[in-house]
N, C-alpha and C. Protein backbone atom coordinates (compact mmCIF):
# COMPACT_ATOMS: atom_id res chain seq x y z
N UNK A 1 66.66 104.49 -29.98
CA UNK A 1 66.45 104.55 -28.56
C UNK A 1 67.42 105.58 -27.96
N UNK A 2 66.54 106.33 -26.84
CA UNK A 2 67.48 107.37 -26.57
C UNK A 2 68.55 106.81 -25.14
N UNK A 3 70.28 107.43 -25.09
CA UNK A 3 71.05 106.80 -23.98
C UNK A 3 70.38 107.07 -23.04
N UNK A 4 69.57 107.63 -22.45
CA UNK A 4 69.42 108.21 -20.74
C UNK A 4 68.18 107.18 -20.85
N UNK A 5 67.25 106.67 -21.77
CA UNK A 5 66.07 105.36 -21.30
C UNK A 5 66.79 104.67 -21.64
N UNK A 6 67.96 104.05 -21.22
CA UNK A 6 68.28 102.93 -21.75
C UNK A 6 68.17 101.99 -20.43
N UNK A 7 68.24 101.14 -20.17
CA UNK A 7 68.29 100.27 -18.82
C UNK A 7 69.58 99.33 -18.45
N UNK A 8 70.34 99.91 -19.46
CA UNK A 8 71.76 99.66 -19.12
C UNK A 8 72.85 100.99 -18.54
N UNK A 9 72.39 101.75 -18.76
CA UNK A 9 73.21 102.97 -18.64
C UNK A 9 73.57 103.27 -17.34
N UNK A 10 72.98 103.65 -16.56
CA UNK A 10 73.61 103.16 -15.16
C UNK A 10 74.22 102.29 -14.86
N UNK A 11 73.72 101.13 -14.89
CA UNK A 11 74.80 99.81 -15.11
C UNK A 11 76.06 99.97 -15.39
N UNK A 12 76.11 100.29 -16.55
CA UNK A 12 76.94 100.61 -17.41
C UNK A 12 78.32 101.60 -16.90
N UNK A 13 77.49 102.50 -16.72
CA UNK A 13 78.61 103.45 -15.70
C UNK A 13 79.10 103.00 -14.38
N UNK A 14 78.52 102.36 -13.68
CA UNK A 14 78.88 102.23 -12.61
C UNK A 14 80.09 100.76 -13.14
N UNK A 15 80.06 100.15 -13.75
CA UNK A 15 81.08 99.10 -13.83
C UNK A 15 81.99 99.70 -14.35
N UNK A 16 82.17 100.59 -15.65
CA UNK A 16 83.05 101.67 -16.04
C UNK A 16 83.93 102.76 -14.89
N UNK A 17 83.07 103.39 -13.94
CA UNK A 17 83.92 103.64 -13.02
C UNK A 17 84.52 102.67 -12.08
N UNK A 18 84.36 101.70 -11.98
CA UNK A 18 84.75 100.42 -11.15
C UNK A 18 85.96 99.60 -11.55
N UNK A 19 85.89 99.92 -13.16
CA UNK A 19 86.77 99.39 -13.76
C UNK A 19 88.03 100.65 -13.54
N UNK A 20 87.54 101.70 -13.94
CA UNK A 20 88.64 102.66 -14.06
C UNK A 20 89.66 102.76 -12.89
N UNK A 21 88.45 102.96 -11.43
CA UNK A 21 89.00 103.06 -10.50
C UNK A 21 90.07 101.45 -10.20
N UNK A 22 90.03 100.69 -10.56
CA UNK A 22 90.86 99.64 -9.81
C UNK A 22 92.39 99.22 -11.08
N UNK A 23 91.82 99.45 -12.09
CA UNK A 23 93.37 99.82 -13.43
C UNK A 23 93.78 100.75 -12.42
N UNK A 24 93.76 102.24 -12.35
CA UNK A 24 94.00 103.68 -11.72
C UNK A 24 94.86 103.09 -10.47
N UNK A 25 94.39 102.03 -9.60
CA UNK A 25 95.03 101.46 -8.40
C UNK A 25 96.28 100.91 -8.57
N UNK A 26 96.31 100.12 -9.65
CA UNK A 26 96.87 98.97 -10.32
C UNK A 26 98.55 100.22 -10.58
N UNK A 27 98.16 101.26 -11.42
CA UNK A 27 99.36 101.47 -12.71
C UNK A 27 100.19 102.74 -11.62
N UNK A 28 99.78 103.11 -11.09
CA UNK A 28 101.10 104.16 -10.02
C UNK A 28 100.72 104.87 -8.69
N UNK A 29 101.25 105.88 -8.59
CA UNK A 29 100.90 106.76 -7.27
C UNK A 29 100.43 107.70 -7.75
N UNK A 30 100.64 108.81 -6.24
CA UNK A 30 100.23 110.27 -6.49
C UNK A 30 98.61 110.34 -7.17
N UNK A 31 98.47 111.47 -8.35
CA UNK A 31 96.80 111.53 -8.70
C UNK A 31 96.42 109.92 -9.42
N UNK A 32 97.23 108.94 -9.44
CA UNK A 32 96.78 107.78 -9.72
C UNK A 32 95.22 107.05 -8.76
N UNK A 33 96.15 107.94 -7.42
CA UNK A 33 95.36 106.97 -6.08
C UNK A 33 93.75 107.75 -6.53
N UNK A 34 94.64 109.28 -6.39
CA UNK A 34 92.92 110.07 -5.95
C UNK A 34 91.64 109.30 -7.42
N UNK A 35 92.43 109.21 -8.25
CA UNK A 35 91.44 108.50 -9.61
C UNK A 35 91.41 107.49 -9.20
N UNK A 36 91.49 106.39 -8.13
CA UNK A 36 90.95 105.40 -7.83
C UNK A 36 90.59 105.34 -6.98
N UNK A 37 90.49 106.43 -5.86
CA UNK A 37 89.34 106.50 -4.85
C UNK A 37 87.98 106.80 -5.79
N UNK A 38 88.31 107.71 -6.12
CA UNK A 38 87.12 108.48 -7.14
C UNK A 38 86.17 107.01 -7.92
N UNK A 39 87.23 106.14 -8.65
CA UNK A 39 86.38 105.39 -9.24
C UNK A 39 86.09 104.43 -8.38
N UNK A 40 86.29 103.86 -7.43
CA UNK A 40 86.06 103.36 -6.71
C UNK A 40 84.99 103.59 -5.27
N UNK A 41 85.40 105.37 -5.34
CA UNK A 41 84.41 105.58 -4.02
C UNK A 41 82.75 106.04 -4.77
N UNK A 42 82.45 106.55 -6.00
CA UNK A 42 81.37 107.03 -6.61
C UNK A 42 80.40 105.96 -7.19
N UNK A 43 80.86 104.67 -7.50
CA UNK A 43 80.13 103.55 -7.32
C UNK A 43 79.55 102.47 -5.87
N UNK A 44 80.38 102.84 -5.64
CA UNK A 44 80.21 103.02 -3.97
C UNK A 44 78.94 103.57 -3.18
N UNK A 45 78.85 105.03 -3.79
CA UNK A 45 78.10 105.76 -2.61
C UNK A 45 76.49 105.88 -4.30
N UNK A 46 76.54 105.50 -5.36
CA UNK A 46 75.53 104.89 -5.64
C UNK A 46 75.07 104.17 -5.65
N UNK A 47 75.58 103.10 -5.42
CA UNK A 47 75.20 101.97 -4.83
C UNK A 47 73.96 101.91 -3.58
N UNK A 48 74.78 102.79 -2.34
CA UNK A 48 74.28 102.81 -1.53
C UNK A 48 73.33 104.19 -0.85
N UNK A 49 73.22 104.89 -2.18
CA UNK A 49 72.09 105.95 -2.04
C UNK A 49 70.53 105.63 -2.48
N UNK A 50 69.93 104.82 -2.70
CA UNK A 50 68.46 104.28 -2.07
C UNK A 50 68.99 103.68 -0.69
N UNK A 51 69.77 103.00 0.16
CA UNK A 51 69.18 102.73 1.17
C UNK A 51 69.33 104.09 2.20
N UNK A 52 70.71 105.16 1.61
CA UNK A 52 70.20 106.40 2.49
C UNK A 52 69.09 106.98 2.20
N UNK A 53 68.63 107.11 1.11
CA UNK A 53 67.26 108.22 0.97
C UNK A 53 66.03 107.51 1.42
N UNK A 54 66.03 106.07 1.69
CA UNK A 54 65.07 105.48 2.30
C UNK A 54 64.48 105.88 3.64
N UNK A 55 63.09 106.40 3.50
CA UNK A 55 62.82 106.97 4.87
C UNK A 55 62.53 105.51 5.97
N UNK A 56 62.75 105.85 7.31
CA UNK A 56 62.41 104.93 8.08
C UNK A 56 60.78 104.88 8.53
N UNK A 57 60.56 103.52 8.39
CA UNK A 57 58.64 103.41 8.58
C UNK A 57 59.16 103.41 10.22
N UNK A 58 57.97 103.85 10.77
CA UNK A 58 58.10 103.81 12.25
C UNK A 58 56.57 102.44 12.44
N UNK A 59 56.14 101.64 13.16
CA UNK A 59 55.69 100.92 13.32
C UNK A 59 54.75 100.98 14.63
N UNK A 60 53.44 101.46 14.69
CA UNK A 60 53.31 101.38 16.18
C UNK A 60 51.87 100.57 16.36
């Protein structure tokens, strides 16, 4: 089976950066933080990119 059809793989990544980003929080400063915005903000904004690309139905 190939990685990119897998139906974990997204999954997958997104808990991996989730994880990274909050260790990254955890162990110091300085480029510690920016690697835990990063892992923290990129699961984040996939998360919530179907409800931005969702067009609005208008109803009349």
């Amino acid at each position: 089976m190939n990685w990119r059809q897998s139906t974990f793989a997204l999954p997958l990544f997104i808990v991996l950066l989730g994880a990274l980003g909050l260790f990254s929080a955890l162990l110091g400063d300085g480029w510690w933080d920016a690697l835990s915005w990063l892992g923290l903000g990129v699961p984040a904004l996939l998360s919530t990119w179907p409800l931005l690309r969702r067009p609005i139905s208008r109803k009349r």
